[in-house]
Protein backbone atom coordinates (compact mmCIF):
# COMPACT_ATOMS: atom_id res chain seq x y z
CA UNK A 1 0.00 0.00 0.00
CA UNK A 2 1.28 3.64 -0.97
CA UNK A 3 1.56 6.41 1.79
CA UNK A 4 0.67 9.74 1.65
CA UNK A 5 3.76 11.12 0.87
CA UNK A 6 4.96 8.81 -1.79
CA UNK A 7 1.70 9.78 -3.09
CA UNK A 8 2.64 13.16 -3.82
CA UNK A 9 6.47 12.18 -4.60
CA UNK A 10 4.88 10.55 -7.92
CA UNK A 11 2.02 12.96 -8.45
CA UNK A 12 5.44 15.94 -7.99
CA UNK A 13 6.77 13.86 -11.14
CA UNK A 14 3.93 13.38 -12.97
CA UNK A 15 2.29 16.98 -12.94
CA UNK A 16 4.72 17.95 -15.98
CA UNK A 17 4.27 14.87 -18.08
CA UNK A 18 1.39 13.29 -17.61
CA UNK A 19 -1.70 14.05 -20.06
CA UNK A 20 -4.71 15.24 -17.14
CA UNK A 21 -2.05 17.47 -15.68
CA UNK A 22 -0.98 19.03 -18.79
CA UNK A 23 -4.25 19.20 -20.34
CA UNK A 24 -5.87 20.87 -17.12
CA UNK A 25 -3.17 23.46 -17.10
CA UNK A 26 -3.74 24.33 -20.87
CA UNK A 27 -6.89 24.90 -20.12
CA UNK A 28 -6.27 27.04 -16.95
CA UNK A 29 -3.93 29.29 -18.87
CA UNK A 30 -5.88 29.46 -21.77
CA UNK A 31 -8.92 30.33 -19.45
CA UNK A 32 -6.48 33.16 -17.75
CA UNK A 33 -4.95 34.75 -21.23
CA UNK A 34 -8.76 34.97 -22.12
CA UNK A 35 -10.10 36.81 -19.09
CA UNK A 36 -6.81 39.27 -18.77
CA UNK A 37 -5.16 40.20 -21.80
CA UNK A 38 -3.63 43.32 -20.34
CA UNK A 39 -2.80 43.33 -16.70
CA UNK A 40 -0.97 41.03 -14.83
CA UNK A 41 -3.76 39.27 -12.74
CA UNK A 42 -3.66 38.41 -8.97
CA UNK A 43 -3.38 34.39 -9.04
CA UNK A 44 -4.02 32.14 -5.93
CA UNK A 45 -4.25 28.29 -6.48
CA UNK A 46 -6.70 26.41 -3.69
CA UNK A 47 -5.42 23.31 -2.87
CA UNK A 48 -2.23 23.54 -4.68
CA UNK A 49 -1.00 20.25 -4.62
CA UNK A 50 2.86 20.15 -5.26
CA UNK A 51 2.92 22.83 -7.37
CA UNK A 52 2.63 21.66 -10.59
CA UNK A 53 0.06 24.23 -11.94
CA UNK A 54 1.92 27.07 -10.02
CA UNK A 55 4.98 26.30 -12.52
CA UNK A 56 3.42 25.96 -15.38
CA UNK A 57 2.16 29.37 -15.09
CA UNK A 58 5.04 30.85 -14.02
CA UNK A 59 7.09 29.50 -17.26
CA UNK A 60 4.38 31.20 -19.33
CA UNK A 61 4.94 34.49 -17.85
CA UNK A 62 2.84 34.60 -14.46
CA UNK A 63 4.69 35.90 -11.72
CA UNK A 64 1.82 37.04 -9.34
CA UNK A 65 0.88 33.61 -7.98
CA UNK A 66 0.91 31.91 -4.85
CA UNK A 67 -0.86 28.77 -3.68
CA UNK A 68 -1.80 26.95 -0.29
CA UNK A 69 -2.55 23.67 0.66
CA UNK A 70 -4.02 21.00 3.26
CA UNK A 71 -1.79 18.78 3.26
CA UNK A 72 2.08 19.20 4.58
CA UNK A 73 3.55 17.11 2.19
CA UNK A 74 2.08 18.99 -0.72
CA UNK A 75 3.39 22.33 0.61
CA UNK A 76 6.88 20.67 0.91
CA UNK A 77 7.12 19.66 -2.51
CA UNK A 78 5.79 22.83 -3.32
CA UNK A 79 8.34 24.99 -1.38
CA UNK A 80 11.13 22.74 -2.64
CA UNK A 81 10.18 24.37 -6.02
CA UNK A 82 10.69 27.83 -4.02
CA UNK A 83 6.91 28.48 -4.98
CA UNK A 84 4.97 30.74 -2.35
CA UNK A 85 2.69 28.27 -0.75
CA UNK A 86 1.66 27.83 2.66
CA UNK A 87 -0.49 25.43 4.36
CA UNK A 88 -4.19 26.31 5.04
CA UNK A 89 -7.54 24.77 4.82
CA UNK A 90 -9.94 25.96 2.25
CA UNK A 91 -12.81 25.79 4.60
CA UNK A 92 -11.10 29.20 6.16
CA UNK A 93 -10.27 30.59 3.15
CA UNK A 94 -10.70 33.96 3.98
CA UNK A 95 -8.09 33.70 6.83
CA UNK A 96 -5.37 32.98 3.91
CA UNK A 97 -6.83 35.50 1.26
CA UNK A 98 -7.71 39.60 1.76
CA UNK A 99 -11.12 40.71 0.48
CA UNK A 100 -11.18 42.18 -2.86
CA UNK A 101 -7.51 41.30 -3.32
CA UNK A 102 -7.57 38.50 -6.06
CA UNK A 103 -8.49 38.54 -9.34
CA UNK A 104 -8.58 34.80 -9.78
CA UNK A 105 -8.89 31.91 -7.63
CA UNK A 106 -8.35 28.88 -8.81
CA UNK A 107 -9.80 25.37 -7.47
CA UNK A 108 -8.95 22.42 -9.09
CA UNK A 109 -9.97 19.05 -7.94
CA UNK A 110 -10.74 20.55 -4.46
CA UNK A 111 -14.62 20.82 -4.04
CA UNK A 112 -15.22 17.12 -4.20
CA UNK A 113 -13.89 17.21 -0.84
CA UNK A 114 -16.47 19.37 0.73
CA UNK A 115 -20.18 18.86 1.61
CA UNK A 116 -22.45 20.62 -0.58
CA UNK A 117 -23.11 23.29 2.42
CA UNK A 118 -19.30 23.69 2.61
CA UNK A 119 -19.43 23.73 -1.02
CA UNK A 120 -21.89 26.57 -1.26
CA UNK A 121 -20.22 28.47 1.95
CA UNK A 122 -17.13 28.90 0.45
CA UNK A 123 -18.15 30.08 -2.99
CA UNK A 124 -19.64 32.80 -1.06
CA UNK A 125 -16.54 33.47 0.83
CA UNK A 126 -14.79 33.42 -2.48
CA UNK A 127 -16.97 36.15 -4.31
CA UNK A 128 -15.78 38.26 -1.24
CA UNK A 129 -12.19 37.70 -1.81
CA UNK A 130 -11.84 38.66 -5.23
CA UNK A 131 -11.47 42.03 -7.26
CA UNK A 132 -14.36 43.36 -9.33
CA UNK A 133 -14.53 41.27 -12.07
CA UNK A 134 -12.32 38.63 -10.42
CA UNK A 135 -12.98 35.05 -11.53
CA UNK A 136 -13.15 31.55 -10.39
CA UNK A 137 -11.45 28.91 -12.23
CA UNK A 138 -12.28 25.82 -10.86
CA UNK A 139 -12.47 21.71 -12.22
CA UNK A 140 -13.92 19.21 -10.37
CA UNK A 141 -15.52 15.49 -10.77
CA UNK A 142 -18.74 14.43 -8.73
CA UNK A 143 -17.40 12.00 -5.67
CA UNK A 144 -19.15 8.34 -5.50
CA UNK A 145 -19.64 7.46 -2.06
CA UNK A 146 -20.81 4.17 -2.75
CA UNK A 147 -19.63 2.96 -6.10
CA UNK A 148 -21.18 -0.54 -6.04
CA UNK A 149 -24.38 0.62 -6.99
C-alpha cells in the first residue's frame, strides 16, 4: 500500500508529463490569457497540490501567484520548487486571502472534498475575496460514495 507522501512524490513527477495534468493546465492558462489580456492578474491556487500548476504558469509568464494547501507534504514539494505556498484549509479561506484582493482563484480538484453546504459556503466566501470582475477557475468530478451501486 502507498503512503501519503509517496503519493505526492509521484504525483510531484507526474504533474509535468502526464496528459490530465498538462491538459488541465492548458486549459487554466488558456482560461487566464482569455479573461486578462492586459494586466498582470492576482493568481491564488486552492489546494495547490505540489505545485505543478503554479509552474506551469510561471514558465508562461505569471509571476503574481501563490498557492496553499491542506496537506504538509504537498506544501513541501511545493516549497522545494521555491513556490509561495503555505499550508491552510480551504474551509477558512478567507483567513489565507484579503477581500477584494484577487483577481482569480483557482480550485482544481478541491470541491469534491467538501459537503455541498461547505461547497456553497465557500463560494460565497470566495466572491468576497476577489477584485471586481475577479474570476473563479475551478475543475472538479462528482465523488461516488458508494460505487457498487
Amino acid at each position: 500500500m502507498i503512503n501519503r507522501e509517496e503519493e505526492y512524490i509521484n504525483i510531484s513527477k507526474l504533474e509535468s508529463t502526464h496528459w490530465w495534468y498538462r491538459s488541465l493546465h492548458e486549459l487554466v492558462l488558456k482560461t487566464i490569457k482569455k479573461h486578462f489580456l492586459y494586466r498582470e492578474p492576482v493568481i491564488v491556487d486552492a489546494g495547490c497540490g505540489t505545485g505543478g500548476l503554479i509552474q506551469y504558469l510561471i514558465q508562461n509568464g505569471y509571476e503574481n501567484i501563490r498557492g496553499f494547501d491542506l496537506s504538509e507534504y504537498a506544501v513541501a514539494h511545493s516549497k522545494s520548487k521555491l513556490l509561495q505556498v503555505v499550508k491552510g484549509d480551504i474551509r477558512k479561506i478567507e483567513d489565507l486571502i484579503e477581500r477584494n484582493s484577487v483577481d482569480i482563484i483557482i480550485l482544481n480538484d478541491v470541491l469534491y472534498f467538501l459537503s455541498p453546504d461547505e461547497q456553497g459556503s465557500l463560494l460565497q466566501k470566495i466572491h468576497g475575496l476577489l477584485k471586481v470582475n475577479g474570476i473563479v477557475i475551478l475543475n472538479d468530478w462528482k465523488r461516488n460514495k458508494d460505487t457498487t451501486k
